[in-house]
N, C-alpha and C. Protein backbone atom coordinates (compact mmCIF):
# COMPACT_ATOMS: atom_id res chain seq x y z
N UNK A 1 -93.21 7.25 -68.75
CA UNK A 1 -94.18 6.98 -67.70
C UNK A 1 -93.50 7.06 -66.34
N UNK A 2 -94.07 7.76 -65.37
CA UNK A 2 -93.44 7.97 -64.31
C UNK A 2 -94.22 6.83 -63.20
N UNK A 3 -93.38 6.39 -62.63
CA UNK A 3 -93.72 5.47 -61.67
C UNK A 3 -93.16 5.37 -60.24
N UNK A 4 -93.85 5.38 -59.05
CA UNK A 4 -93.77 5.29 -57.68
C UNK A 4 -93.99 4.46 -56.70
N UNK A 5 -92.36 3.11 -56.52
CA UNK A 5 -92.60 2.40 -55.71
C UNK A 5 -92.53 2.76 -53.83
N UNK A 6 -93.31 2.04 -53.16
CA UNK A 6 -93.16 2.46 -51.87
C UNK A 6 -92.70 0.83 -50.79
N UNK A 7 -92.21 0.79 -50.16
CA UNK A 7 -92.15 0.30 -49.38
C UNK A 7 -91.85 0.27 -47.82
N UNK A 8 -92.10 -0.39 -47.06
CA UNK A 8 -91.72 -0.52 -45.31
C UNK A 8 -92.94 -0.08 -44.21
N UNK A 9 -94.24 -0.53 -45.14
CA UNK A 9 -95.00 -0.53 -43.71
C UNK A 9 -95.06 -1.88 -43.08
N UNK A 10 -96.25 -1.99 -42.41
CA UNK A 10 -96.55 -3.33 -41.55
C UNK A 10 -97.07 -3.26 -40.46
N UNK A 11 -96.80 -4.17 -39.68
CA UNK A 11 -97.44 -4.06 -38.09
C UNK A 11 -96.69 -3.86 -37.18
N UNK A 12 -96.60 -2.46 -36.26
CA UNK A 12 -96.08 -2.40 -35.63
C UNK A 12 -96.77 -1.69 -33.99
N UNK A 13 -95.81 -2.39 -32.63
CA UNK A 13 -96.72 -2.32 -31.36
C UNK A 13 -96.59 -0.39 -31.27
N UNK A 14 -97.80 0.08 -30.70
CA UNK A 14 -97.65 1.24 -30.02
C UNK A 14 -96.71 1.98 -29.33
N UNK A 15 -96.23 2.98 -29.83
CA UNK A 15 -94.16 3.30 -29.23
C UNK A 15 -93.64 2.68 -30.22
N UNK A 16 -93.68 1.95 -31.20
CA UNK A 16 -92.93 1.74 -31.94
C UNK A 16 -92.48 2.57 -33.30
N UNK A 17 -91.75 1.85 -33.89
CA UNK A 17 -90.90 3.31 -35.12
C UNK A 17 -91.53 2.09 -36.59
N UNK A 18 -91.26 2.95 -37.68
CA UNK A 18 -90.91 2.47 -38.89
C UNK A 18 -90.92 3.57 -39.89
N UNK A 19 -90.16 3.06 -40.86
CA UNK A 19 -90.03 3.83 -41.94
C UNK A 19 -89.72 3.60 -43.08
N UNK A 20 -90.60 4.40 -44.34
CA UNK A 20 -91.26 4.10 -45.35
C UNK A 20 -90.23 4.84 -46.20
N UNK A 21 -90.01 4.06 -47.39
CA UNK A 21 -89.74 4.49 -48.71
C UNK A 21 -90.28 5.22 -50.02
N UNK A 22 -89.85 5.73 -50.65
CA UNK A 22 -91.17 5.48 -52.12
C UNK A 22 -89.44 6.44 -52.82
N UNK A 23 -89.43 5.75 -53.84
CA UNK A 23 -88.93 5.65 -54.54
C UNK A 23 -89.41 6.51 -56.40
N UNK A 24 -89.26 7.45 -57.03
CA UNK A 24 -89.93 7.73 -58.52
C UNK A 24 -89.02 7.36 -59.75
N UNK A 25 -89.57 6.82 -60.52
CA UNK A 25 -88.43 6.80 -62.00
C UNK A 25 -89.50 7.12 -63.07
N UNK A 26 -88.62 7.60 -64.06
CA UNK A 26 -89.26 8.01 -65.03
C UNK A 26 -88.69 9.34 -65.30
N UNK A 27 -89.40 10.19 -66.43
CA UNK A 27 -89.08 11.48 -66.53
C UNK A 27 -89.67 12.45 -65.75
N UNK A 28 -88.90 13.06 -64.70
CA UNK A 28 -89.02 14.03 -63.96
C UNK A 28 -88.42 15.15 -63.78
N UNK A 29 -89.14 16.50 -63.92
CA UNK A 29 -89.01 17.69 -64.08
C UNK A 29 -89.57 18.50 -63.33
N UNK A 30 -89.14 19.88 -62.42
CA UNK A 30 -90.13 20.92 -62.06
C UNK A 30 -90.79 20.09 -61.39
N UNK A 31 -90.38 19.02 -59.53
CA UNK A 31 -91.13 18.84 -58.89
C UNK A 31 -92.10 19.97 -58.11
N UNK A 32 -92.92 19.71 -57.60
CA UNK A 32 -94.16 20.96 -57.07
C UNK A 32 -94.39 20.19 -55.74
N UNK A 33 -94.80 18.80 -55.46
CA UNK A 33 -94.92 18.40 -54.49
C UNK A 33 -94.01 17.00 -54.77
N UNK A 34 -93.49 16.41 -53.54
CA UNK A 34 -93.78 14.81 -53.09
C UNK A 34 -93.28 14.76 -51.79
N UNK A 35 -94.48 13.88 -51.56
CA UNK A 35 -94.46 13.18 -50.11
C UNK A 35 -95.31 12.29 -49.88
N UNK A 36 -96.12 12.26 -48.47
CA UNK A 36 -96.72 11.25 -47.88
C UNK A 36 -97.97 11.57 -47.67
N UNK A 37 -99.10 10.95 -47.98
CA UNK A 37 -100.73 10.99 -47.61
C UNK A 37 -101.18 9.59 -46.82
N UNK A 38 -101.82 9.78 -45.84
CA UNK A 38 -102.57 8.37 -45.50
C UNK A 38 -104.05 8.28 -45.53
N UNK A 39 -104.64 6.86 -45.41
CA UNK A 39 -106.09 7.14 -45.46
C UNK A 39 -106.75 5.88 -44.85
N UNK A 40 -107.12 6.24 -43.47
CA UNK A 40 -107.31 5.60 -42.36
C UNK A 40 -109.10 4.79 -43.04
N UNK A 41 -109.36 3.89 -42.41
CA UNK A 41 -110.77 3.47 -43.00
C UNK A 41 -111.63 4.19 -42.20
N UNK A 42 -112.79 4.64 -43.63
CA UNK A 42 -113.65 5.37 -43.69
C UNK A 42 -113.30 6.99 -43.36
N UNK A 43 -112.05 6.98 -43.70
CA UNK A 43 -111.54 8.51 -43.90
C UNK A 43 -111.44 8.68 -45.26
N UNK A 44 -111.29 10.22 -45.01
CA UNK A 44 -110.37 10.94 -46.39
C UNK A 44 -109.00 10.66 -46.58
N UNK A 45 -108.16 10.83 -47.52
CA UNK A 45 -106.56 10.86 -47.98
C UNK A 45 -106.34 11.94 -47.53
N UNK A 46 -105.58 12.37 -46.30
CA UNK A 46 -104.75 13.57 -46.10
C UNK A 46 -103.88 13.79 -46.15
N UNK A 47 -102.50 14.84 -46.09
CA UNK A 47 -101.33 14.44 -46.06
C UNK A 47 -101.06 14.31 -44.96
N UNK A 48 -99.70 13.48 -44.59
CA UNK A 48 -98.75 13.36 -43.59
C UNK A 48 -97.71 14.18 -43.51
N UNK A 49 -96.97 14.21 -44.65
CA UNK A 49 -95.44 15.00 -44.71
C UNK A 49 -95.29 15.34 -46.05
N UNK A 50 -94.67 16.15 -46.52
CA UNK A 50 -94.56 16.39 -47.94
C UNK A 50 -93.30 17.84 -48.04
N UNK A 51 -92.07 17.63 -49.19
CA UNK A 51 -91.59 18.67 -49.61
C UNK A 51 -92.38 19.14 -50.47
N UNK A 52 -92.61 20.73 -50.10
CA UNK A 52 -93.35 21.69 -51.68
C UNK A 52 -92.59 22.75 -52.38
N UNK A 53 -93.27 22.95 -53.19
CA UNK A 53 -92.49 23.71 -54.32
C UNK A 53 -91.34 25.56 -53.46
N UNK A 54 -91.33 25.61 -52.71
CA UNK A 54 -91.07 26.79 -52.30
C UNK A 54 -89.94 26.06 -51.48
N UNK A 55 -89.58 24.47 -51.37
CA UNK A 55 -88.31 23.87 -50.41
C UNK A 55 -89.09 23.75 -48.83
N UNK A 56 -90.05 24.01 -48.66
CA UNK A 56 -90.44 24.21 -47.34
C UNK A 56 -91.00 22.66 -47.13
N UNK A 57 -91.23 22.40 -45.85
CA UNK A 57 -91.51 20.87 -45.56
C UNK A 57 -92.57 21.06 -44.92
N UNK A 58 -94.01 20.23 -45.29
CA UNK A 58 -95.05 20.52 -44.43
C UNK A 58 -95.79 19.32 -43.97
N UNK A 59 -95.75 19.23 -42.66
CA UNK A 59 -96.42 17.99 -41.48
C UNK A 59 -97.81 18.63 -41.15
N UNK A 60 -98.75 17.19 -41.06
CA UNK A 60 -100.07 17.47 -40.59
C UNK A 60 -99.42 17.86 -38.81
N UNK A 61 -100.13 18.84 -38.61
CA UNK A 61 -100.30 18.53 -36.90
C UNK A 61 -100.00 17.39 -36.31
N UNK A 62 -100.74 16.57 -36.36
CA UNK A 62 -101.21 15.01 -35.88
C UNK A 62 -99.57 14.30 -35.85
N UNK A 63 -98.66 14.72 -36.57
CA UNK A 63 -97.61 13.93 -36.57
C UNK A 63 -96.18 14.35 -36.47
N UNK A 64 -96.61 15.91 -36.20
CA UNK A 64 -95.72 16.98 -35.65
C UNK A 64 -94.81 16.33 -34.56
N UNK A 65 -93.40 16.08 -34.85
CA UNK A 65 -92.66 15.94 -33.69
C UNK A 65 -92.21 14.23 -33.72
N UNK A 66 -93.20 13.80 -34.47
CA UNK A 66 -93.00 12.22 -34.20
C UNK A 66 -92.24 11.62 -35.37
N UNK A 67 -92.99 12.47 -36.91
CA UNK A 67 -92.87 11.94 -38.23
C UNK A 67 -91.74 13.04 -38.86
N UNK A 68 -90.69 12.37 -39.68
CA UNK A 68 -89.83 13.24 -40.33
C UNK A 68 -89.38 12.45 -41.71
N UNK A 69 -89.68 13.87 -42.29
CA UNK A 69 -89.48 13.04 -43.97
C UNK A 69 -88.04 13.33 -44.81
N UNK A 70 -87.69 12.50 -45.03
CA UNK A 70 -86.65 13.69 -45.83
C UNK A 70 -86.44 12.48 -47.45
N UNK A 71 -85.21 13.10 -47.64
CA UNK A 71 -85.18 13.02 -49.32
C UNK A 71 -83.40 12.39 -49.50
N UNK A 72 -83.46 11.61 -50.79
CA UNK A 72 -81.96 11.30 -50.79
C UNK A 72 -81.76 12.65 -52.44
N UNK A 73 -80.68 12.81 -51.73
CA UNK A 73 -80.13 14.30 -52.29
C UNK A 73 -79.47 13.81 -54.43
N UNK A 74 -80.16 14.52 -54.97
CA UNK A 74 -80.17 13.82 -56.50
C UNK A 74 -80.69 12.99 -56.55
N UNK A 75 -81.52 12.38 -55.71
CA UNK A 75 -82.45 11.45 -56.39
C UNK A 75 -84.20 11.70 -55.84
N UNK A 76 -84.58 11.07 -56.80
CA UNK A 76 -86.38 11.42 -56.37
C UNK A 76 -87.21 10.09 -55.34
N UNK A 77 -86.17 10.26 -54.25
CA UNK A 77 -86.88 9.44 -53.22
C UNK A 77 -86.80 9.90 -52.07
N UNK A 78 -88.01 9.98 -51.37
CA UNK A 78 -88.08 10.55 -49.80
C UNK A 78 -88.38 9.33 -49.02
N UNK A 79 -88.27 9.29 -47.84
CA UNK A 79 -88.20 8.51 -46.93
C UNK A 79 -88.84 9.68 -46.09
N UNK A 80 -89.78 8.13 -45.04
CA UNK A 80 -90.94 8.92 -43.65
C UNK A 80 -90.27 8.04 -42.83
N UNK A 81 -89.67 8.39 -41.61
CA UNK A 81 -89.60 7.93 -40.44
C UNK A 81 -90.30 8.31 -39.28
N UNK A 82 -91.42 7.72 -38.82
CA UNK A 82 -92.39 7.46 -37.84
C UNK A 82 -91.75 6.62 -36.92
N UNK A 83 -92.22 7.32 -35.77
CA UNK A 83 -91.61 6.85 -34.31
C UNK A 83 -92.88 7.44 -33.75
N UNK A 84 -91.99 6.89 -32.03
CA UNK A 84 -93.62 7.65 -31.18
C UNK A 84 -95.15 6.78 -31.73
N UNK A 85 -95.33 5.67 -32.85
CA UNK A 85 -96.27 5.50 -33.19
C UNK A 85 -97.52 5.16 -32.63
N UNK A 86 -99.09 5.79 -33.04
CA UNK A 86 -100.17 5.45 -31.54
C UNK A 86 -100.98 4.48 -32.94
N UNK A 87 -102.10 4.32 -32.01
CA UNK A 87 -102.58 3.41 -33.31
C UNK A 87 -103.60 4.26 -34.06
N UNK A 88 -103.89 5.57 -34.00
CA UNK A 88 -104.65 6.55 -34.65
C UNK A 88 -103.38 6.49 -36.06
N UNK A 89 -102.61 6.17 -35.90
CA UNK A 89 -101.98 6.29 -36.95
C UNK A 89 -102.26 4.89 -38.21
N UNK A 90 -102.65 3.97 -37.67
CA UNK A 90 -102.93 2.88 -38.37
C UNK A 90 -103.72 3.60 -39.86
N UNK A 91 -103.48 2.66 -41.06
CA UNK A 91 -103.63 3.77 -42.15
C UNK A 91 -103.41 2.95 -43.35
N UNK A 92 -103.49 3.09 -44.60
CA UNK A 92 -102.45 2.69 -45.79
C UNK A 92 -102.19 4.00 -46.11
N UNK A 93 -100.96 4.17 -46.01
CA UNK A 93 -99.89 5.34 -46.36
C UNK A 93 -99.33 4.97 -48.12
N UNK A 94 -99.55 6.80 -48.68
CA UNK A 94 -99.43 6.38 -50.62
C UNK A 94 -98.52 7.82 -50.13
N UNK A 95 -97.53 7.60 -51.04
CA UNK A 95 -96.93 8.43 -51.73
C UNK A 95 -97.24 8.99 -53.02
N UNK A 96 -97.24 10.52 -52.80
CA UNK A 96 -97.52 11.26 -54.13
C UNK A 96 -96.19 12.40 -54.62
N UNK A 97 -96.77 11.93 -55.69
CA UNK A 97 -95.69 13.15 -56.30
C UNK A 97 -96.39 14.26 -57.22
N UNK A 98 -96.03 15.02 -57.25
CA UNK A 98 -97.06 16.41 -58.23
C UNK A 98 -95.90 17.36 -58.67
N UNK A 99 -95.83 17.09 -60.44
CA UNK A 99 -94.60 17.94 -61.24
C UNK A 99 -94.68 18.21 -62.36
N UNK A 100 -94.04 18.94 -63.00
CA UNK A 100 -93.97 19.60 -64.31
C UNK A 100 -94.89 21.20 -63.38
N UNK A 101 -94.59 21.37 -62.37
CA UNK A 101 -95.16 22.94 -61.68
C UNK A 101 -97.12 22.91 -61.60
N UNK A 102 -97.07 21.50 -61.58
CA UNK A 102 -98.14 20.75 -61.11
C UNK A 102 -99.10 20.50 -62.12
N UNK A 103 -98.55 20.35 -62.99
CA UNK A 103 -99.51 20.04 -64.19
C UNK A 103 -99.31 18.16 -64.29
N UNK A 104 -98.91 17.56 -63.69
CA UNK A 104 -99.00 15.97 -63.77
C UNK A 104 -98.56 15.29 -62.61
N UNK A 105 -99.48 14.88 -61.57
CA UNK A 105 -99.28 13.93 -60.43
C UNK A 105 -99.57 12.71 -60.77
N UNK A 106 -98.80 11.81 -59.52
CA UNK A 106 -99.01 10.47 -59.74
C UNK A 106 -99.36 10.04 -58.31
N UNK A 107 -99.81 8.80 -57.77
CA UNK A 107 -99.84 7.96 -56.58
C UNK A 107 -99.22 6.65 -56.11
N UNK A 108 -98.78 6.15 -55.12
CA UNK A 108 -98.15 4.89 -55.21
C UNK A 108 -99.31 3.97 -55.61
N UNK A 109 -98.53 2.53 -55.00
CA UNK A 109 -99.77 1.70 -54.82
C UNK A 109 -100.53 1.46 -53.36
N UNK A 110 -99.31 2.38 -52.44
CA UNK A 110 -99.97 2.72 -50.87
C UNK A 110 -99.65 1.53 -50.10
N UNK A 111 -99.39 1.33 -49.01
CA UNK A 111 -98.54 0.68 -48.09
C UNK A 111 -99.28 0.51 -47.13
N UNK A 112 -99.63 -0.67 -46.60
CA UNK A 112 -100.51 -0.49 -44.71
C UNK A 112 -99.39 -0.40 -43.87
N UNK A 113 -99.93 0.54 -42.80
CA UNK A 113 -99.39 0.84 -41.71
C UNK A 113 -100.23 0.24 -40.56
N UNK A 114 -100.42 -0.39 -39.55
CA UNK A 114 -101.43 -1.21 -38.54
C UNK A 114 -100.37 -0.79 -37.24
N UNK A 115 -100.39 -0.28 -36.48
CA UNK A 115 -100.10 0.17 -35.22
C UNK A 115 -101.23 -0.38 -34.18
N UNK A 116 -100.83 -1.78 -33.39
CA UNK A 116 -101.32 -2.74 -32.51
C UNK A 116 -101.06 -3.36 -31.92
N UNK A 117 -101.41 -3.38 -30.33
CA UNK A 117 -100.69 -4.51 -29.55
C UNK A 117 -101.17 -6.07 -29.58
């Protein structure tokens, strides 16, 4: 059973930074995706940041420049560091992962993010 903890959101003032964990264990093979989705209330789940299957790294617009994801090298955990934060960003942020060449994804349990003075 593959499983995806996340941690390090919260409340943080406008201009401010933080950054998120998520962590996978289990049997993992032939990742295809993982990264970051958020889903603001009364929105859709979109992504934020995500490595995909081709090594390429792909950011929504919206967070171009501010948000950078990266990965600890042999292991299946990426880290989002958000800076620059506005409060359009306020959100619960889930980590996903999508593998075996995308035949089995999973989701965290999703993290709030609240960007507020």
């Amino acid at each position: 059973q593959v499983t995806l903890v996340e941690s390090g959101g919260g409340l943080v003032q406008p201009g401010g930074s933080l950054r998120l964990s998520c962590a996978a264990s289990g049997s993992i093979s032939g990742v295809n995706i993982m990264g970051w989705y958020r889903e603001a209330p009364g929105k859709q789940r979109d992504l934020v940041a995500a490595f995909v299957s081709d090594g390429r790294i792909r950011y929504a617009d919206s967070v171009k420049g501010r948000f950078t994801i990266s990965k600890e090298n042999g292991k299946n955990t990426v880290f989002l560091q958000m800076t620059s934060l506005k409060s359009e960003d306020t959100a619960v942020y889930y980590c996903h992962l999508n593998w075996a060449g995308g035949r089995y994804h999973c989701w965290g349990q999703g993290t709030p993010v609240t960007v507020s003075s």
